[in-house]
C-alpha atoms as a PDB file:
ATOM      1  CA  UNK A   1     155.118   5.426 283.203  1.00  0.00           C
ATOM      2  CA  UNK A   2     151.274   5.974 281.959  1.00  0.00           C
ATOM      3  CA  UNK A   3     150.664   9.363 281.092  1.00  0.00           C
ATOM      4  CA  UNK A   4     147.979  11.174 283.555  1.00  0.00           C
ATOM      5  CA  UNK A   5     145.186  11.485 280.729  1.00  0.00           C
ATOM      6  CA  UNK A   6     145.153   7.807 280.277  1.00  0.00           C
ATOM      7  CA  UNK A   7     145.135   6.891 284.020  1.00  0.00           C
ATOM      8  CA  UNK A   8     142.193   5.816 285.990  1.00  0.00           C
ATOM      9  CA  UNK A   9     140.633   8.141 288.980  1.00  0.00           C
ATOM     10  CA  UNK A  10     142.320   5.433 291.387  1.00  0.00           C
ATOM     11  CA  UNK A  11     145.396   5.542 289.424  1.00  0.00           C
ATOM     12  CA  UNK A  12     145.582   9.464 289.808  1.00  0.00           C
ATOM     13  CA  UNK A  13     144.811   8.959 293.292  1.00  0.00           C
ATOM     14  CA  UNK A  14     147.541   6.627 293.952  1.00  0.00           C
ATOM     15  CA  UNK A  15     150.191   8.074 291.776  1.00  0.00           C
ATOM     16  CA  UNK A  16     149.264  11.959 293.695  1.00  0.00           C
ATOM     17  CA  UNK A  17     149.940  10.090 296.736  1.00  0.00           C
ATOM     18  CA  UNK A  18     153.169   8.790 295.365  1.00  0.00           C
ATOM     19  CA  UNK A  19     153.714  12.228 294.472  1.00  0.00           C
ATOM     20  CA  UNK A  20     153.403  13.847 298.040  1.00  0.00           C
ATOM     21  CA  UNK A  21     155.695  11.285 299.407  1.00  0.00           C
ATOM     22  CA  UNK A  22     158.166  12.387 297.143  1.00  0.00           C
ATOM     23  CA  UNK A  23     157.742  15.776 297.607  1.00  0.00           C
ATOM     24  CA  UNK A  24     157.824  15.493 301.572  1.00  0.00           C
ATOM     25  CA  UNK A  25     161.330  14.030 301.147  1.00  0.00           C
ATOM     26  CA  UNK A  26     162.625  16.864 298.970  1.00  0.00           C
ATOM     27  CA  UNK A  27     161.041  18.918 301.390  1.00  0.00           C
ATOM     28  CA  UNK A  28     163.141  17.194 304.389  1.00  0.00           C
ATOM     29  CA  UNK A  29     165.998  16.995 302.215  1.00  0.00           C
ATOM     30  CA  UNK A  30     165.968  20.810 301.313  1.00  0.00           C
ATOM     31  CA  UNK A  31     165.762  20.348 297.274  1.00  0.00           C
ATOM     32  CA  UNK A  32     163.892  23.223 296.121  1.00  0.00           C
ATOM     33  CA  UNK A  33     164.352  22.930 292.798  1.00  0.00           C
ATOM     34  CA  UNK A  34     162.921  19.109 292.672  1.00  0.00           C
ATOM     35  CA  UNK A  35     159.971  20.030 295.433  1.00  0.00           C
ATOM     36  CA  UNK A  36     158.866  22.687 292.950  1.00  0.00           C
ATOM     37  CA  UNK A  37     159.420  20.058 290.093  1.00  0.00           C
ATOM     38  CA  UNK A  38     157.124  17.774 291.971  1.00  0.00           C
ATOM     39  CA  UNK A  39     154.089  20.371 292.806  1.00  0.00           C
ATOM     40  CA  UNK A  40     153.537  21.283 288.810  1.00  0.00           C
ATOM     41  CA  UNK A  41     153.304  17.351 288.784  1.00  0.00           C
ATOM     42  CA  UNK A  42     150.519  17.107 291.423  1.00  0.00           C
ATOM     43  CA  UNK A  43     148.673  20.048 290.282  1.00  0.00           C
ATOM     44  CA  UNK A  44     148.868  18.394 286.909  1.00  0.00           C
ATOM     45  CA  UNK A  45     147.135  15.083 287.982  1.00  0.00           C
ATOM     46  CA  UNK A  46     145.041  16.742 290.450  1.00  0.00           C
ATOM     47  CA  UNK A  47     143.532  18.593 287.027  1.00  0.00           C
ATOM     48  CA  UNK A  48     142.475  15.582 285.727  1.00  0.00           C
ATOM     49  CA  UNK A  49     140.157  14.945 288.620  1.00  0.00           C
ATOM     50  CA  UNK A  50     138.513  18.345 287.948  1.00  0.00           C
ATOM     51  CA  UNK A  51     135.657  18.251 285.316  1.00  0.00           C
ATOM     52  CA  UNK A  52     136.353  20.944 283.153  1.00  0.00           C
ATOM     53  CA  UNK A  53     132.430  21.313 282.709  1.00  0.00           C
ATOM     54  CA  UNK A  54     132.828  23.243 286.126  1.00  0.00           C
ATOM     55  CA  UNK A  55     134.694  25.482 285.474  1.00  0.00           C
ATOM     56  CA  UNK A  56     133.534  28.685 283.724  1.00  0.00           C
ATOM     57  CA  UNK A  57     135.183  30.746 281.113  1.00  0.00           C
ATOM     58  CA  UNK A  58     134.917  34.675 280.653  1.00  0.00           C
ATOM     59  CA  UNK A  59     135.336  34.545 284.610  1.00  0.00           C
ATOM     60  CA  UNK A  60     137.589  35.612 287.138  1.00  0.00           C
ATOM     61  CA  UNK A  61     138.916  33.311 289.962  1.00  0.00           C
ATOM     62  CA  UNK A  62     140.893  33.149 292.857  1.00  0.00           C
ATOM     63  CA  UNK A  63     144.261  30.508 292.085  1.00  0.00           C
ATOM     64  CA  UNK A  64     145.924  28.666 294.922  1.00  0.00           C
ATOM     65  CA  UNK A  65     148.718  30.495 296.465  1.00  0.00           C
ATOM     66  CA  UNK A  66     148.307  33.521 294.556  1.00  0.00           C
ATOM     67  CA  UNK A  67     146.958  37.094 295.614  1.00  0.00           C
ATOM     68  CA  UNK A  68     146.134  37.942 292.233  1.00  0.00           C
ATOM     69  CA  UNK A  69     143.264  36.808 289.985  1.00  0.00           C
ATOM     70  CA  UNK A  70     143.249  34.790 287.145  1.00  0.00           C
ATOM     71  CA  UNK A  71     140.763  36.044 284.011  1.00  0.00           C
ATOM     72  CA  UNK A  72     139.552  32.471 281.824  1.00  0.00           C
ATOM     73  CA  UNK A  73     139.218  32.969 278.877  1.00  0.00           C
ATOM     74  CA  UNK A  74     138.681  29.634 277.274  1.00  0.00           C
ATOM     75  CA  UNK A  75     139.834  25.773 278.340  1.00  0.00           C
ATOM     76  CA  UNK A  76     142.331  23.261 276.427  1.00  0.00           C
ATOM     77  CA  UNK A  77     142.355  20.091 278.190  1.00  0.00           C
ATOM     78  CA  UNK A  78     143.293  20.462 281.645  1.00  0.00           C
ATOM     79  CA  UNK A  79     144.416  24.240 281.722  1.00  0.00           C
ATOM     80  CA  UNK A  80     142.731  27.293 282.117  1.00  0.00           C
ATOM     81  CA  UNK A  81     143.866  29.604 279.575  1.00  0.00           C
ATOM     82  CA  UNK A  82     143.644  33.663 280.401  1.00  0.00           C
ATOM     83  CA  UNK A  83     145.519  36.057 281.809  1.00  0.00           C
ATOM     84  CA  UNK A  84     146.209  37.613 285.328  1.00  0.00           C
ATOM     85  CA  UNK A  85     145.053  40.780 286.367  1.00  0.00           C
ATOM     86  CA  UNK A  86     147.096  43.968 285.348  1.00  0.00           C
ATOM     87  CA  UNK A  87     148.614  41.538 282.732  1.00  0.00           C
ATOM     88  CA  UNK A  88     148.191  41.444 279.055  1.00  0.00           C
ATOM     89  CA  UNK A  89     150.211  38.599 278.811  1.00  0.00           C
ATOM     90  CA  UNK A  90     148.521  35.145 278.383  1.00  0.00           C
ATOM     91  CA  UNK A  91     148.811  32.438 280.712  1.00  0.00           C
ATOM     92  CA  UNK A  92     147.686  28.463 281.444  1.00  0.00           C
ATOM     93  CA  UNK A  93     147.146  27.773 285.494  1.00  0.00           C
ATOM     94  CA  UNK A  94     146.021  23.713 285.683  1.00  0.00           C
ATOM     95  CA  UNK A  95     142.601  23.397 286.610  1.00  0.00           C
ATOM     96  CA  UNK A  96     143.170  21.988 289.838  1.00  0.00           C
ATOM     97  CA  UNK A  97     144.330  25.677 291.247  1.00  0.00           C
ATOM     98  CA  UNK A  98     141.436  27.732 290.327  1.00  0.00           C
ATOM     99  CA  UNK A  99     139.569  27.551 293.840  1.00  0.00           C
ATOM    100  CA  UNK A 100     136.194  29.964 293.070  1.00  0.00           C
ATOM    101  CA  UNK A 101     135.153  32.707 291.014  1.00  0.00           C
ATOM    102  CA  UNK A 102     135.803  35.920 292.264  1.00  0.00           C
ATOM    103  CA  UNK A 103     132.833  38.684 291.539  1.00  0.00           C
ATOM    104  CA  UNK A 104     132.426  41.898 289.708  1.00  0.00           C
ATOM    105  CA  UNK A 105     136.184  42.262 288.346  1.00  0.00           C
ATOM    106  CA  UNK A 106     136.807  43.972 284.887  1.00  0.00           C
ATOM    107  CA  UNK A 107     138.639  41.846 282.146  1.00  0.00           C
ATOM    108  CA  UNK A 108     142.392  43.642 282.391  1.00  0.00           C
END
């Protein structure tokens, strides 16, 4: 299998799609462990299709699914790097999660 930093945009299209078939049948099948297995792999491609040019660092944004927001602090590749608020600990969310900046927050 071709790694998702040498595949084309059409070839991450087509392989996400690939993906969410998969996932639907672990879904039907009730196999939580593979399902979740399966959505780090789609957020992973789908962060190739994100220029990391749009995204801003020393920012706070709003991640898919979460409640809580995610400080950036810098970019390697296709993760943000930062941590979550209330957190000292340092994190990576792919880039495909971070949905929009989130105003005025204080870093920790």
């Amino acid at each position: 299998m071709q790694r998702f930093s040498q595949m084309s945009k059409d070839a991450l299209e087509m392989e996400i799609e690939r993906l969410n078939r998969e996932k639907q049948k672990a879904k039907d099948q009730g196999l939580d462990t593979q399902l979740a297995i399966l959505e780090q792999k789609i957020n992973l491609a789908r962060s190739y299709l994100i220029d990391p040019a749009t995204v801003q660092t020393a920012c706070w944004y709003q991640v898919e699914g979460k409640n809580i927001p995610f400080y950036v602090e810098y970019l390697n590749g296709v993760m943000a790097w930062g941590n979550w608020e209330h957190s000292g600990e340092k994190a990576a969310v792919p880039l495909a999660l971070l949905e929009k900046p989130v105003s005025h927050r204080s870093v920790k």
